[in-house]
Protein backbone atom coordinates (compact mmCIF):
# COMPACT_ATOMS: atom_id res chain seq x y z
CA UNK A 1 58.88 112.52 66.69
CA UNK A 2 55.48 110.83 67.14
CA UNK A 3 57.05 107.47 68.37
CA UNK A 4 59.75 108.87 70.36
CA UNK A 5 57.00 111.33 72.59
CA UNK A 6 55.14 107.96 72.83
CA UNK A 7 57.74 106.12 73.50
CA UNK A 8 58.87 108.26 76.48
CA UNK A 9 55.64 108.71 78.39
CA UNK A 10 54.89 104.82 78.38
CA UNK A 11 54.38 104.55 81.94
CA UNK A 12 55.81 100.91 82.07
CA UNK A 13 59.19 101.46 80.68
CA UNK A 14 59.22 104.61 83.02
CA UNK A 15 58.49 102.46 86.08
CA UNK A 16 61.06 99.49 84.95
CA UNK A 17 63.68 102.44 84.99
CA UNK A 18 63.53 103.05 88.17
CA UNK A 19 65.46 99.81 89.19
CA UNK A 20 68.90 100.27 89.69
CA UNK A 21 71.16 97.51 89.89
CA UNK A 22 75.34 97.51 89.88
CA UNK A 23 77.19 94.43 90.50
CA UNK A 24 80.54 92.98 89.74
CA UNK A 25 79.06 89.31 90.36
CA UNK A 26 77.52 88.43 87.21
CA UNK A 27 80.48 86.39 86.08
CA UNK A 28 81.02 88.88 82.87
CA UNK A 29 85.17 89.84 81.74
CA UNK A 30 86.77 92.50 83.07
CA UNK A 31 88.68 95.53 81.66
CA UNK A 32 90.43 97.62 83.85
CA UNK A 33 92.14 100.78 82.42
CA UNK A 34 94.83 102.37 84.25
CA UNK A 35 96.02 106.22 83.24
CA UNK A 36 99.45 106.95 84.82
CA UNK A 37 101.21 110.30 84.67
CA UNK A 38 105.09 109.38 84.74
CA UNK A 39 107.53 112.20 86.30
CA UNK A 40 110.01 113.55 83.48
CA UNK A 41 112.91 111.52 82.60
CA UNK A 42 111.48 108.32 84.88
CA UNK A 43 110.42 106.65 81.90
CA UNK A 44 112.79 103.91 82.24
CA UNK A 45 112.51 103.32 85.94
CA UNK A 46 108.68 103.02 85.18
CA UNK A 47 109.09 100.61 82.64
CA UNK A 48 111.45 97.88 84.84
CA UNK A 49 109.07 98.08 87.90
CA UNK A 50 106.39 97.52 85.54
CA UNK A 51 108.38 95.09 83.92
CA UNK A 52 108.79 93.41 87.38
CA UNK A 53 105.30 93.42 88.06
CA UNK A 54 103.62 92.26 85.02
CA UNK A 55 105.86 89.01 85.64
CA UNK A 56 104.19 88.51 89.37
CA UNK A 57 100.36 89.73 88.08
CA UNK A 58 100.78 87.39 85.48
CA UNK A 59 100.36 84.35 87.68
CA UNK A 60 97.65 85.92 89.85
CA UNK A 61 94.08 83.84 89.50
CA UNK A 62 91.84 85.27 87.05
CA UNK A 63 94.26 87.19 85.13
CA UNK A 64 94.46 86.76 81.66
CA UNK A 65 96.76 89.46 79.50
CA UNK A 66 97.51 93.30 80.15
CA UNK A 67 99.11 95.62 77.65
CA UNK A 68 101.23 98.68 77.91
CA UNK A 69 100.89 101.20 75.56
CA UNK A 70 102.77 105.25 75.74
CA UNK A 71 101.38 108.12 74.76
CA UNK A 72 102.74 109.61 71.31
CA UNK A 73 101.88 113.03 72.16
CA UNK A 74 102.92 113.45 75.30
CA UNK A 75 105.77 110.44 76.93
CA UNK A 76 105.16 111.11 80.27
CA UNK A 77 101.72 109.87 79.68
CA UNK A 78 101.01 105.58 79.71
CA UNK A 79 98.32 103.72 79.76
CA UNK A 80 98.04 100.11 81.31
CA UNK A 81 94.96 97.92 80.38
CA UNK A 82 94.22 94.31 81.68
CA UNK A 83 91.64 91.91 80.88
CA UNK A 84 90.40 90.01 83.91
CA UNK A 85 87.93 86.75 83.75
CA UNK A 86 85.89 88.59 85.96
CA UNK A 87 85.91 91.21 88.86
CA UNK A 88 85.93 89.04 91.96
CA UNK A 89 89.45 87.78 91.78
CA UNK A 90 91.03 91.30 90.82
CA UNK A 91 89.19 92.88 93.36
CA UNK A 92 90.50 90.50 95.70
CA UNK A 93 94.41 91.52 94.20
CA UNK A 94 93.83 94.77 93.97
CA UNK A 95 92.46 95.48 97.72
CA UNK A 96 94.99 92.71 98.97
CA UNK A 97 98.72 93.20 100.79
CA UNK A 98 99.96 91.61 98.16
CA UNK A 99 99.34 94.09 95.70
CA UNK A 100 100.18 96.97 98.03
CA UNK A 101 103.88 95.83 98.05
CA UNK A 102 104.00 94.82 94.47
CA UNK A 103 103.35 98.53 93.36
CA UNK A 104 105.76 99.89 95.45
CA UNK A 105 108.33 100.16 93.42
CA UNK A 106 106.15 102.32 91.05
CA UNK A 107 105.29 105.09 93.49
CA UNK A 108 108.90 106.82 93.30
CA UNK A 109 108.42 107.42 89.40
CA UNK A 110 104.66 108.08 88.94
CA UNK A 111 103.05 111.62 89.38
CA UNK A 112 99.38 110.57 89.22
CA UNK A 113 97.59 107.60 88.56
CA UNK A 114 93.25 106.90 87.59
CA UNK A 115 91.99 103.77 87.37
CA UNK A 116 88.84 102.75 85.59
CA UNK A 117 86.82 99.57 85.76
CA UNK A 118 84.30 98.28 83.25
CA UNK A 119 82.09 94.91 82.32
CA UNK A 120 82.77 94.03 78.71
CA UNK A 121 79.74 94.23 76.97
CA UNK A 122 80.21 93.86 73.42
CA UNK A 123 83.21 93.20 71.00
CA UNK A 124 84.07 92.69 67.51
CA UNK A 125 86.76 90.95 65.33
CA UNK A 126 87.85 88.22 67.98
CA UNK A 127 84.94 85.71 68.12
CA UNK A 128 87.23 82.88 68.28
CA UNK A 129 89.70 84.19 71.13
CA UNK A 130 86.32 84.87 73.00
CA UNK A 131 84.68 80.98 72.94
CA UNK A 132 83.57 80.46 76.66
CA UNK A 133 84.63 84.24 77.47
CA UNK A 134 81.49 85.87 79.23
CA UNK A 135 80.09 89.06 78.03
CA UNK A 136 77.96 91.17 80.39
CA UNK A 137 74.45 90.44 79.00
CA UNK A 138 73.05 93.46 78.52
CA UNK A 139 73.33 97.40 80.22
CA UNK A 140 72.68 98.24 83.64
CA UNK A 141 70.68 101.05 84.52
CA UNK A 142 72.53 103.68 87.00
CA UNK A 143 71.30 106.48 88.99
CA UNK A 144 74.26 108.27 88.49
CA UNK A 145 75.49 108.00 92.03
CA UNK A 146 78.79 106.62 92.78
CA UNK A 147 79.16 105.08 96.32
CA UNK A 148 82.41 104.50 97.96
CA UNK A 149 83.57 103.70 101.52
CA UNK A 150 86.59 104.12 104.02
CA UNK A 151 87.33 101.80 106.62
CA UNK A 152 89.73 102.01 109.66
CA UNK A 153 90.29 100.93 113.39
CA UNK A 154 90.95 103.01 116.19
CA UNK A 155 92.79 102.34 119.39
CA UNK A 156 90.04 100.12 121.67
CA UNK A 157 89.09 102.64 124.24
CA UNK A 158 89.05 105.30 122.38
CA UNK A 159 85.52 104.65 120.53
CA UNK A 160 83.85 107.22 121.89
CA UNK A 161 85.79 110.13 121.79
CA UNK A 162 86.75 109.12 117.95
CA UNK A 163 82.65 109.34 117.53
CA UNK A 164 82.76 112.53 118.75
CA UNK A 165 85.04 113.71 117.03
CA UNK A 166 84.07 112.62 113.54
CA UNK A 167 80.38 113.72 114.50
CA UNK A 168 81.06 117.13 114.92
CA UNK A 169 82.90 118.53 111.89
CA UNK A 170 81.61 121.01 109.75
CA UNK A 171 80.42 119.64 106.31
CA UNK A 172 82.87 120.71 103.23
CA UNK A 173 81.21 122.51 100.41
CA UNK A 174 79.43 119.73 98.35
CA UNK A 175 79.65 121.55 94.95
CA UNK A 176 83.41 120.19 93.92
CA UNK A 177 83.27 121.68 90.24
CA UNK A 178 80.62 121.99 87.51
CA UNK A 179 80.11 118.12 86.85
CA UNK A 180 80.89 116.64 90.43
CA UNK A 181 79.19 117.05 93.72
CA UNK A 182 78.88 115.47 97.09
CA UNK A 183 75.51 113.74 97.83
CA UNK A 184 75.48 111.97 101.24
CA UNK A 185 77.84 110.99 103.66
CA UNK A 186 77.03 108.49 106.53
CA UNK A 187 79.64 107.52 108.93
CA UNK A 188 79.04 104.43 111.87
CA UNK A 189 81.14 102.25 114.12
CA UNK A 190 81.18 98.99 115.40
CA UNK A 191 83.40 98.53 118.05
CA UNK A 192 86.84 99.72 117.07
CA UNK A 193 86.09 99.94 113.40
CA UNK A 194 85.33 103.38 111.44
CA UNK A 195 83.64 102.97 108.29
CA UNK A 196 82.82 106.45 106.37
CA UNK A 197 80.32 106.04 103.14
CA UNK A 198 80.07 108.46 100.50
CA UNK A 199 77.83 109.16 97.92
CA UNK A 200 79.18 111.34 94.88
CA UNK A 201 77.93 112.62 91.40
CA UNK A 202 80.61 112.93 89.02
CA UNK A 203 84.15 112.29 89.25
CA UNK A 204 84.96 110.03 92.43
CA UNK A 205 88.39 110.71 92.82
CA UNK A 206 87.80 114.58 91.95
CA UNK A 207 85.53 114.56 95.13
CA UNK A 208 87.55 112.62 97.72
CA UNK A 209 90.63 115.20 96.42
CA UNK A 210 88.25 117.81 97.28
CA UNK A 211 87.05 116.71 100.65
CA UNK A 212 91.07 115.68 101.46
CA UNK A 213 91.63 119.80 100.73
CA UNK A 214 89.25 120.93 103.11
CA UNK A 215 90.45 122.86 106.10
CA UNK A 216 87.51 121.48 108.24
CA UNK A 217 88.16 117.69 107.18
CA UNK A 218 92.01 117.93 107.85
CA UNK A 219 91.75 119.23 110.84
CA UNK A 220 89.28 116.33 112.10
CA UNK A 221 91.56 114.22 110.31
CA UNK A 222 95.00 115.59 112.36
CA UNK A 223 92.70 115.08 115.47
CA UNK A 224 91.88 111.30 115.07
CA UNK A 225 95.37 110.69 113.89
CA UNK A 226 96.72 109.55 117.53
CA UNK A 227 93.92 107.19 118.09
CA UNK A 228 93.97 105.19 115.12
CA UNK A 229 95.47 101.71 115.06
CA UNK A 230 97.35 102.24 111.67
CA UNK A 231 99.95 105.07 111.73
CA UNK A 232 99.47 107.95 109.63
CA UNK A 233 101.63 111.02 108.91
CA UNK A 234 100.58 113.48 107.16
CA UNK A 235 104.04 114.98 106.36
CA UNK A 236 104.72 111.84 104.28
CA UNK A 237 102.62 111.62 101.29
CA UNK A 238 103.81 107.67 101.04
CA UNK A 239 102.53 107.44 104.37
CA UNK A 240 99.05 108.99 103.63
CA UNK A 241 98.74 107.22 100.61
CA UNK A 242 99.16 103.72 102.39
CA UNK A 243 96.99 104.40 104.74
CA UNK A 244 93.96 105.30 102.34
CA UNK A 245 94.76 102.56 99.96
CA UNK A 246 94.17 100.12 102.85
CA UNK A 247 91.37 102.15 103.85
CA UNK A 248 89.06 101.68 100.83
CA UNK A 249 86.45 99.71 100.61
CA UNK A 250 84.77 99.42 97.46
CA UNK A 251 81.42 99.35 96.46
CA UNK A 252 80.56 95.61 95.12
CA UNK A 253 77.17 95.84 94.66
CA UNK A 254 74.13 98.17 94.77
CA UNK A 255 70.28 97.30 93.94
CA UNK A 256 67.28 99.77 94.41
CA UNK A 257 63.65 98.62 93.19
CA UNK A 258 63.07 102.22 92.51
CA UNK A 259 60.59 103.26 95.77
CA UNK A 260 60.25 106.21 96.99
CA UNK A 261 63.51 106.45 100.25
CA UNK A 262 62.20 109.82 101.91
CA UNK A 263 61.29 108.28 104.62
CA UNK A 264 63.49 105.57 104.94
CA UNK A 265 65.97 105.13 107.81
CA UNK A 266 69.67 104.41 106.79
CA UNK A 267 71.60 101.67 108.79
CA UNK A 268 74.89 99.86 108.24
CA UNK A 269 75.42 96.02 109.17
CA UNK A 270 79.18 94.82 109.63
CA UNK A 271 79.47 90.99 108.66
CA UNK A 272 83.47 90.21 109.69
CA UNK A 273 84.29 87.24 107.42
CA UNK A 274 86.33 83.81 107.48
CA UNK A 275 89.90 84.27 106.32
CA UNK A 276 89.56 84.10 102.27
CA UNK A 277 85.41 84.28 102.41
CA UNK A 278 84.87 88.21 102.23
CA UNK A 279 83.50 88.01 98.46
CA UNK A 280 81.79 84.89 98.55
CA UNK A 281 80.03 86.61 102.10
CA UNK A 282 79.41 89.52 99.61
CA UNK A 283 77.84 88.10 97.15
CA UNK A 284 75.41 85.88 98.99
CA UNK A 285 74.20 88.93 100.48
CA UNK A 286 74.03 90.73 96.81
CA UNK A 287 71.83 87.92 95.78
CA UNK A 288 69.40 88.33 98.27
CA UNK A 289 69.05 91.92 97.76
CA UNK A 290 68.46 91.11 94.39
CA UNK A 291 65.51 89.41 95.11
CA UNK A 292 64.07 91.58 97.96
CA UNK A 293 64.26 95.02 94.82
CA UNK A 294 61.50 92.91 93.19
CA UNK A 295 59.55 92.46 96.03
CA UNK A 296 56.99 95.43 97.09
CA UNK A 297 56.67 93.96 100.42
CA UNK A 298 60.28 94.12 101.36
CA UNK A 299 61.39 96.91 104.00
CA UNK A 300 65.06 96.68 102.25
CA UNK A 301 64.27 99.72 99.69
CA UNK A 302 67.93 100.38 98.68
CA UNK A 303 71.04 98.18 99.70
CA UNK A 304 75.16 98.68 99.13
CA UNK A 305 77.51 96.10 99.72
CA UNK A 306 81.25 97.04 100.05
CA UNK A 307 83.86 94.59 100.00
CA UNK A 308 87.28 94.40 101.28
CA UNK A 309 89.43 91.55 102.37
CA UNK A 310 87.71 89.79 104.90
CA UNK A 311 85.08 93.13 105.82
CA UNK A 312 81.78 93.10 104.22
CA UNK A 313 79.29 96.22 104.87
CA UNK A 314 76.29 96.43 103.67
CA UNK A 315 74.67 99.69 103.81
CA UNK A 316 70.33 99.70 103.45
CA UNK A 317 67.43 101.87 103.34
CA UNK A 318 65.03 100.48 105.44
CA UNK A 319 60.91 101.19 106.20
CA UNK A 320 59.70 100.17 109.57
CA UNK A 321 63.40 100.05 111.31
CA UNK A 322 65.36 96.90 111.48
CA UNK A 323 63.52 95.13 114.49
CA UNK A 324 60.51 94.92 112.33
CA UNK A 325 62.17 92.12 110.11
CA UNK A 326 65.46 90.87 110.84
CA UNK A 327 65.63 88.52 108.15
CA UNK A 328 65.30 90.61 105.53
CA UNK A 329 67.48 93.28 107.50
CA UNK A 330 69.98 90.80 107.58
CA UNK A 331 69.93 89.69 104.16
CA UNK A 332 68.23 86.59 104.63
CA UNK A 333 65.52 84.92 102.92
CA UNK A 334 64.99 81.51 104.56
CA UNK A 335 66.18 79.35 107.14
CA UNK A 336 68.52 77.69 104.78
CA UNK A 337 70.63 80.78 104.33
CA UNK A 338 71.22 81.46 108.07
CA UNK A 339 73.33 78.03 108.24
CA UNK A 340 75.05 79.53 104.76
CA UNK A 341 75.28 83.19 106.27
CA UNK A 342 76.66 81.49 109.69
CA UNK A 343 79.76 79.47 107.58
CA UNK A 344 80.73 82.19 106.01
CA UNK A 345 81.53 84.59 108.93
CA UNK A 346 84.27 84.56 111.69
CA UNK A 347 84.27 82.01 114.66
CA UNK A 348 82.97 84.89 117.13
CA UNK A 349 80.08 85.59 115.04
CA UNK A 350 79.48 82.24 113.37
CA UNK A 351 77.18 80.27 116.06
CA UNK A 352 75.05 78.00 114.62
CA UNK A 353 72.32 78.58 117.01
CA UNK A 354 70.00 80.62 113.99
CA UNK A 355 69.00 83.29 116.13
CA UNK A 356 68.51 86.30 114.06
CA UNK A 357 68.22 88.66 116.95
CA UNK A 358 71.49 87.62 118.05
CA UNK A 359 73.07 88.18 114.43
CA UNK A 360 71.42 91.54 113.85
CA UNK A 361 72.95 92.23 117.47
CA UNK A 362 75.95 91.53 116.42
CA UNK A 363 76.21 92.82 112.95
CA UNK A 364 74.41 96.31 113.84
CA UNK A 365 76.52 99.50 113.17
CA UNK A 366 75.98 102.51 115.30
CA UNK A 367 75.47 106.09 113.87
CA UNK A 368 77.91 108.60 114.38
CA UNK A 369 76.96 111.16 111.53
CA UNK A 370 74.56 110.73 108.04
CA UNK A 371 74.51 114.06 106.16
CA UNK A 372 72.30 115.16 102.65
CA UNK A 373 74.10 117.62 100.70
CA UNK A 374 71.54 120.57 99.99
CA UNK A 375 70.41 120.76 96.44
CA UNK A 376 72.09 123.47 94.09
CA UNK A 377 70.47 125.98 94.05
């Protein structure tokens, strides 16, 4: 008992875990565990579409086996694991077109479906399979937050009503059930583009069912419907379910040195890609913020990247605004990464002139909406 009470109130290892760092860049193997709930007597028809589609994943880079195992209690129940060489390339399948039509097929058959990421950290019994196969080196440290973000376009024109719109909703009940709550929500725009970033404790998908339920979010929901660029009905559940699986844009990385936010201000940055350099965008900018979390002096206090296709966002908790250092707001460290920054996104933003005003201009996001959830009482 003696060491452990010492051990505890060491005020260095209390400090160190403060740090929080997530990240799918750090090259370690990937298991991804799907759960999928299989409609009575569609076993069969599940088993040739997945059949069908093992044959096309198989071929995708960075793939490297997946089984499929049933459930012998209950046979509506399956399980689908892969093994990836690391995130980046399945994130890129998974959030791609490609994969959106290649799991069509399934969606006729299958009731409900979770899937769950993780970093292989340790493993026994296969030392020779694994030769040259990356573990992840050792455990992160979480906050238990889980951050998530939306992304859509509206009709151009209709920007500002859209903002208004989304603005003025009334907030859904942020206790979801005893485990899972909603933390923060912050919603900005940039031009035409929507993105929506949550913050959850708990169960992720539990929470976004729970917000979809909510008679105040549905009804903000029906009234954006006619200005968004992408159709959606909400009378077809296919339809829904297209839209919002297009929509998401994942959480790649997330890095807080552990200072106090309070007083922080929250802005978003868009940074629209080169065809094909969204994750390589991403993780330059993860880097950086890797080194500014060890740095006291840095106004970057906490920083999210989310990564989709060819849209990176990077969300940040800043001290002093953004106009007070737009390199660091940026991401930047040195000239030398401006000219990397500059190849990496689209011809409209990609001038090679090095002006950081004009690329903070440019990347800026404005604020439509950030709400705190109150704390239980």
């Amino acid at each position: 008992m003696t060491a452990i009470s010492e051990r505890v109130s060491d005020p260095t290892e209390q400090q160190a875990s403060k740090r929080v760092s997530q990240s799918v860049f750090d090259g370690s193997r990937l298991r991804v565990v799907l759960l999928v709930d299989v409609y009575d007597g569609a076993q069969q028809q599940f088993l040739e579409a997945y059949e069908e589609m093992s044959k096309q994943v198989a071929s995708v880079p960075g793939h490297v086996s997946d089984q499929l195992c049933q459930s012998i209690e209950n046979p509506s129940q399956w399980l689908i694991t892969s093994e990836w060489e690391s995130a980046p390339p399945f994130l890129a399948w998974v959030n791609s077109e490609e994969h959106v039509r290649m799991v069509q097929p399934m969606h006729s058959c299958i009731r409900d479906t979770r899937s769950l990421r993780f970093h292989i950290v340790r493993e026994t019994g296969v030392e020779k399979a694994s030769a040259g196969r990356r573990l992840q080196a050792s455990p992160r440290i979480g906050d238990g937050v889980i951050r998530h973000a939306l992304t859509f376009t509206v009709k151009p024109g209709s920007e500002q009503k859209v903002a208004e719109l989304l603005a003025n909703y009334k907030s859904p009940e942020a206790r979801v059930d005893d485990t899972t709550r909603l933390c923060r929500t912050s919603l900005f725009m940039h031009g035409n583009r929507v993105v929506r970033a949550i913050e959850v404790r708990g169960d992720l998908l539990a929470a976004l069912r729970h917000v979809a339920r909510q008679p105040e979010i549905r009804a903000v929901e029906e009234a954006i419907n006619p200005y968004l660029e992408q159709a959606r009905d909400f009378d077809d559940q296919e339809s829904v379910r297209v839209f919002f699986t297009r929509a998401a844009l994942p959480a790649v990385h997330h890095v807080t040195g552990g200072q106090d936010t309070e007083r922080a201000e929250r802005h978003a940055l868009y940074y629209p890609a080169r065809p094909g350099m969204g994750m390589k965008l991403a993780e330059l900018l993860a880097q950086q913020d890797e080194r500014a979390a060890d740095d006291p002096r840095s106004p970057v206090l906490v920083s999210t990247v989310f990564e989709r296709d060819d849209v990176v966002v990077r969300l940040i908790d800043v001290r002093g605004g953004l106009d007070a250092d737009p390199a660091a707001a940026l991401g930047i460290a040195d000239p030398a990464q401006v000219a990397e920054l500059t190849t990496l996104l689209d011809e409209d933003a990609a001038k090679k002139d090095g002006d950081l005003t004009r690329l903070l201009g440019l990347a800026r996001m404005d604020l439509v909406t950030d709400r705190r959830s109150a704390p239980d009482a």
